[in-house]
C-alpha atoms as a PDB file:
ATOM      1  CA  UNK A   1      43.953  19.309  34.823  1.00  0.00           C
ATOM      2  CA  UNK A   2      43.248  22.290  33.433  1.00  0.00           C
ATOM      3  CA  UNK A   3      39.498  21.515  32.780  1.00  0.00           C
ATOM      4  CA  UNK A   4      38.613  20.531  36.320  1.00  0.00           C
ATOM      5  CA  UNK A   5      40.375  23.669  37.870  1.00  0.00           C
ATOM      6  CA  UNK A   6      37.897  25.812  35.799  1.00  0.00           C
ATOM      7  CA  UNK A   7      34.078  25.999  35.014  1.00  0.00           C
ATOM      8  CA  UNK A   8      32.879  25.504  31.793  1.00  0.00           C
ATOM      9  CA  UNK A   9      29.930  28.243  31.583  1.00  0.00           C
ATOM     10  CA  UNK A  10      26.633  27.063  30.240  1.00  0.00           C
ATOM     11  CA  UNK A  11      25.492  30.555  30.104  1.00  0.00           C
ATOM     12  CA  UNK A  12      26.120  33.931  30.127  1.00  0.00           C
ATOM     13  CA  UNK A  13      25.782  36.340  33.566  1.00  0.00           C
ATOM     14  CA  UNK A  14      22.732  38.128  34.023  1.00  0.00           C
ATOM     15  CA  UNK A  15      25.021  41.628  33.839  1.00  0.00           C
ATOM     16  CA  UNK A  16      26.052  40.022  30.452  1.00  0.00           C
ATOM     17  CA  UNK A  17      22.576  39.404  29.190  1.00  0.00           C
ATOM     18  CA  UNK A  18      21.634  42.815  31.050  1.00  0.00           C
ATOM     19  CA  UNK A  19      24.507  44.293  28.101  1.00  0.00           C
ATOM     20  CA  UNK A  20      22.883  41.836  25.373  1.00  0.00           C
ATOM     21  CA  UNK A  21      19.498  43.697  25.973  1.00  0.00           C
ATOM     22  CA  UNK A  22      20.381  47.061  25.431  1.00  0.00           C
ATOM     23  CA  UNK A  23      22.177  46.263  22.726  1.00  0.00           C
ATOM     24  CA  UNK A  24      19.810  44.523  21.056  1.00  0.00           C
ATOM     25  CA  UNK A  25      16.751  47.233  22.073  1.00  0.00           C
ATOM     26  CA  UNK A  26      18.750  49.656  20.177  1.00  0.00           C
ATOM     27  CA  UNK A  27      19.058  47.493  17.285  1.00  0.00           C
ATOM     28  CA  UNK A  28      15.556  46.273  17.620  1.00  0.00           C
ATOM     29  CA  UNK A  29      14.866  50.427  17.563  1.00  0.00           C
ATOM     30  CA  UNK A  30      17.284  51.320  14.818  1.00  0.00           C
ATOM     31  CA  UNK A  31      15.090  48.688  13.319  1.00  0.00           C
ATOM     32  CA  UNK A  32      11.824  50.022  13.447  1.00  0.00           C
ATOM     33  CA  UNK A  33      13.034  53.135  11.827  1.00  0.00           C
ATOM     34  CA  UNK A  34      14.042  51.695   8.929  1.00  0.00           C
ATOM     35  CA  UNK A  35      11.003  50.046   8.452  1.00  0.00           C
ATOM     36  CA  UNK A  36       9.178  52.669   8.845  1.00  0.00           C
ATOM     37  CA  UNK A  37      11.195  54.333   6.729  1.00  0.00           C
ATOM     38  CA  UNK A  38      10.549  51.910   3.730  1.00  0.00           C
ATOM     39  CA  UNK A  39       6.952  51.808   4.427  1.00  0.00           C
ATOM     40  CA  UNK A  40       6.643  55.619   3.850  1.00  0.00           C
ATOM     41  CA  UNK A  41       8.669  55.652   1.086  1.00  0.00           C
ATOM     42  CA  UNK A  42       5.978  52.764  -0.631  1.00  0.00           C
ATOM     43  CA  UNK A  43       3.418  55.077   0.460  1.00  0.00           C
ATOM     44  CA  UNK A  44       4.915  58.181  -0.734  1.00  0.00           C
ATOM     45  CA  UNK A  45       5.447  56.383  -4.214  1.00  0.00           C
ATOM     46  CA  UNK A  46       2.014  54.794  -4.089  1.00  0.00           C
ATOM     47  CA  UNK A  47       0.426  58.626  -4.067  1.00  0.00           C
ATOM     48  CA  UNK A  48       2.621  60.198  -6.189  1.00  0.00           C
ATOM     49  CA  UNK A  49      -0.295  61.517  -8.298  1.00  0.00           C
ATOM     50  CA  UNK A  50       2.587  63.218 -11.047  1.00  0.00           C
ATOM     51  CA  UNK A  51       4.137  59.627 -12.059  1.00  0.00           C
ATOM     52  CA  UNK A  52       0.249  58.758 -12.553  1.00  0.00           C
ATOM     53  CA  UNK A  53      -0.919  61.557 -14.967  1.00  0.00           C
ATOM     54  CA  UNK A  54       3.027  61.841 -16.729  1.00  0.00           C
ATOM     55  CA  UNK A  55       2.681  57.518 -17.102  1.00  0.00           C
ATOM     56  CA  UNK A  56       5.985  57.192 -15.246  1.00  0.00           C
ATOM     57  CA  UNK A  57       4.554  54.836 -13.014  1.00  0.00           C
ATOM     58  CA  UNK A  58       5.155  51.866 -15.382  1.00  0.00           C
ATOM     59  CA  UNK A  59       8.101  49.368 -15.135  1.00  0.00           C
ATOM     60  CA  UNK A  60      10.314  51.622 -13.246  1.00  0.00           C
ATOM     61  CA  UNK A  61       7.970  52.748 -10.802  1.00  0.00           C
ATOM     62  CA  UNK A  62       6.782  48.630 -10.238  1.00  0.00           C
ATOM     63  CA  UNK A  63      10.915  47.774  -9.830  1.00  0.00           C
ATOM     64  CA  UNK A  64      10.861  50.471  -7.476  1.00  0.00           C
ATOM     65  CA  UNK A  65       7.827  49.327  -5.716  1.00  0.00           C
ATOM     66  CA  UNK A  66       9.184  45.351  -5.623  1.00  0.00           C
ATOM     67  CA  UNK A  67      13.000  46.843  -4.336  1.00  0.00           C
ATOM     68  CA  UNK A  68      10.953  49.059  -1.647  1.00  0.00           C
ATOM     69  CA  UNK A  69       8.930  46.043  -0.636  1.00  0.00           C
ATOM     70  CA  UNK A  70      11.832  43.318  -0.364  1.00  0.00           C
ATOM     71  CA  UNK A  71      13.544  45.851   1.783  1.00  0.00           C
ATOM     72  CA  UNK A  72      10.538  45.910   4.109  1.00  0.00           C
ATOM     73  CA  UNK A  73      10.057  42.090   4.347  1.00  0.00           C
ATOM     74  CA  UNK A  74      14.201  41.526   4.693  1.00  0.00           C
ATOM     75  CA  UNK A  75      13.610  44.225   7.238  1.00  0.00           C
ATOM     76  CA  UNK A  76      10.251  42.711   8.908  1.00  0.00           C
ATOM     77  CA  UNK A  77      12.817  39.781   9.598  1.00  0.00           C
ATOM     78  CA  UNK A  78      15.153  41.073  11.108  1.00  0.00           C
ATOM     79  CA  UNK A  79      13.109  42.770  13.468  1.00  0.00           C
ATOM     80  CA  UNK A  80      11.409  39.469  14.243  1.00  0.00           C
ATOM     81  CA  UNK A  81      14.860  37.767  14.981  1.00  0.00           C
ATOM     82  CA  UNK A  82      15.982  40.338  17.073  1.00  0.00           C
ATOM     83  CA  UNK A  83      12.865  40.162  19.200  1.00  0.00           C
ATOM     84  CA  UNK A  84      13.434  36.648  19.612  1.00  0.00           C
ATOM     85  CA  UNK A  85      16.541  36.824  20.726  1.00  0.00           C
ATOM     86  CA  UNK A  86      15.245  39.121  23.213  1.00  0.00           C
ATOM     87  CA  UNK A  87      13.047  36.247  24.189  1.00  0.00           C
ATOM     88  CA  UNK A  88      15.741  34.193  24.979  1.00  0.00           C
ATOM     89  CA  UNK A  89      17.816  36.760  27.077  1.00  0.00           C
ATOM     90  CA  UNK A  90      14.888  36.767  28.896  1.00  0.00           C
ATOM     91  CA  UNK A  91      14.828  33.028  29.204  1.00  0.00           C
ATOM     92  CA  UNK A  92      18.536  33.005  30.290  1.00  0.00           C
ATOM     93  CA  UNK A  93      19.270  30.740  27.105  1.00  0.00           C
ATOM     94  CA  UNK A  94      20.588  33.672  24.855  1.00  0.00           C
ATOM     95  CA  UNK A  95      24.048  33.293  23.517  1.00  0.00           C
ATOM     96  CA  UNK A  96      23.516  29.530  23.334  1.00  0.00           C
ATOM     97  CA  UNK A  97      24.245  27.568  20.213  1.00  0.00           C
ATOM     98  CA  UNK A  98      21.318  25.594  19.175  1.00  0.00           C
ATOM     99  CA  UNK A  99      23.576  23.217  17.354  1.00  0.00           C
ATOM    100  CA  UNK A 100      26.261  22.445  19.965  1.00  0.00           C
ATOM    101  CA  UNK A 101      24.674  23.502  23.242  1.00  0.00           C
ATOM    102  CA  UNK A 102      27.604  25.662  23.650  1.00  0.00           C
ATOM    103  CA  UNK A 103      28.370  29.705  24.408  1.00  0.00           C
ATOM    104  CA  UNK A 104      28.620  31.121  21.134  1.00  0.00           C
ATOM    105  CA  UNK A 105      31.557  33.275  21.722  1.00  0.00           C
ATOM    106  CA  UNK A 106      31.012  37.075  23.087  1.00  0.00           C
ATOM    107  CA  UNK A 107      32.547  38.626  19.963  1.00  0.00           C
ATOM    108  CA  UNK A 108      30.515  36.698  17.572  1.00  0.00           C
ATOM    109  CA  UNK A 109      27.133  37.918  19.334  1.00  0.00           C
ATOM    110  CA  UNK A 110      28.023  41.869  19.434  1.00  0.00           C
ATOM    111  CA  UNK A 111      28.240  41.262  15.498  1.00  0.00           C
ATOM    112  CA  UNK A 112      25.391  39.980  15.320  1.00  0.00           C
ATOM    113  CA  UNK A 113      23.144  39.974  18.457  1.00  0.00           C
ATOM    114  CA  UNK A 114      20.508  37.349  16.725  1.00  0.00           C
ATOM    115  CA  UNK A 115      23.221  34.797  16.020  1.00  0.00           C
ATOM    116  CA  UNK A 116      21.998  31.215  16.998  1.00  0.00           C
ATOM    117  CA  UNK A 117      24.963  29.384  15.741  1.00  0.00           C
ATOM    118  CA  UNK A 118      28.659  29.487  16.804  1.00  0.00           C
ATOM    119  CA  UNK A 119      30.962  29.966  13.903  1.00  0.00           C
ATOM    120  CA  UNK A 120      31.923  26.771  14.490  1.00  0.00           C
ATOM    121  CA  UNK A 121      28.697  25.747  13.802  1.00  0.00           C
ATOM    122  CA  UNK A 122      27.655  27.331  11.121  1.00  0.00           C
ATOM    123  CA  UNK A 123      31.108  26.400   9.165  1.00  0.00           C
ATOM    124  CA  UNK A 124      30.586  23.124   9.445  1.00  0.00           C
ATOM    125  CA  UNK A 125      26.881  23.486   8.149  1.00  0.00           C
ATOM    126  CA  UNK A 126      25.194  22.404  11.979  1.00  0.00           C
ATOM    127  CA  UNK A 127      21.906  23.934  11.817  1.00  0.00           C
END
C-alpha cells in the first residue's frame, strides 16, 4: 500500500539539477586549475635550462616528467566526466543509474557529482 500512495521519482527536480550544476561548474573549475597547474609545472621543468647544463635532468627529472604527465591525463579525465555529466543535467537524465534505471541516491552524487552507478550497482559489479 505503501508504494501506490507514493511516486517513485524517475528523476531529479529541475531546482535539484539547478544545485547539481553549480556544483559540478565549480568542480569542473577547480578542475581546470589543476590542470593547468600540472601543465605549467611540465613546462616549467621542460625549460629548466640549470638541470640541462648540471645533467640533473636524467632519470629523476624523466620520473618527474612521467608523475607530472599521469597527473595531467588522470586530470584530463576527470574534467571530461564532469562535463558529461553536465551533459546529462542538461538532458534531465543526470543522477540516473545506467545500470538499474534508477535515482542514484542524493548523497552518493554530492560525493561524487560524475557518478553513473548507484552503490548498489557498482557493488554488485553492474556496469
Amino acid at each position: 500500500m505503501l508504494a501506490t500512495t507514493q511516486q517513485i521519482r524517475t528523476r531529479y527536480s529541475d531546482a535539484e539539477l539547478e544545485e547539481f550544476r553549480v556544483l559540478i561548474a565549480d568542480k569542473l573549475d577547480q578542475a581546470h586549475q589543476q590542470l593547468k597547474y600540472y601543465m605549467r609545472q611540465m613546462a616549467e621543468l621542460a625549460d629548466n635550462e640549470d638541470a640541462k647544463i648540471k645533467n640533473l635532468d636524467d632519470a629523476v627529472g624523466s620520473s618527474e616528467r612521467e608523475y607530472l604527465n599521469s597527473l595531467a591525463v588522470r586530470q584530463r579525465s576527470h574534467i571530461q566526466h564532469l562535463e558529461n555529466a553536465l551533459l546529462r543535467i542538461q538532458n534531465k537524465v543526470y543522477g540516473v543509474c545506467r545500470a538499474t534505471g534508477k535515482l542514484i541516491s542524493k548523497q552518493r552524487l554530492l560525493a561524487v557529482p560524475h557518478a553513473t552507478l548507484s552503490m548498489d550497482a557498482k557493488q554488485k559489479g553492474l556496469a
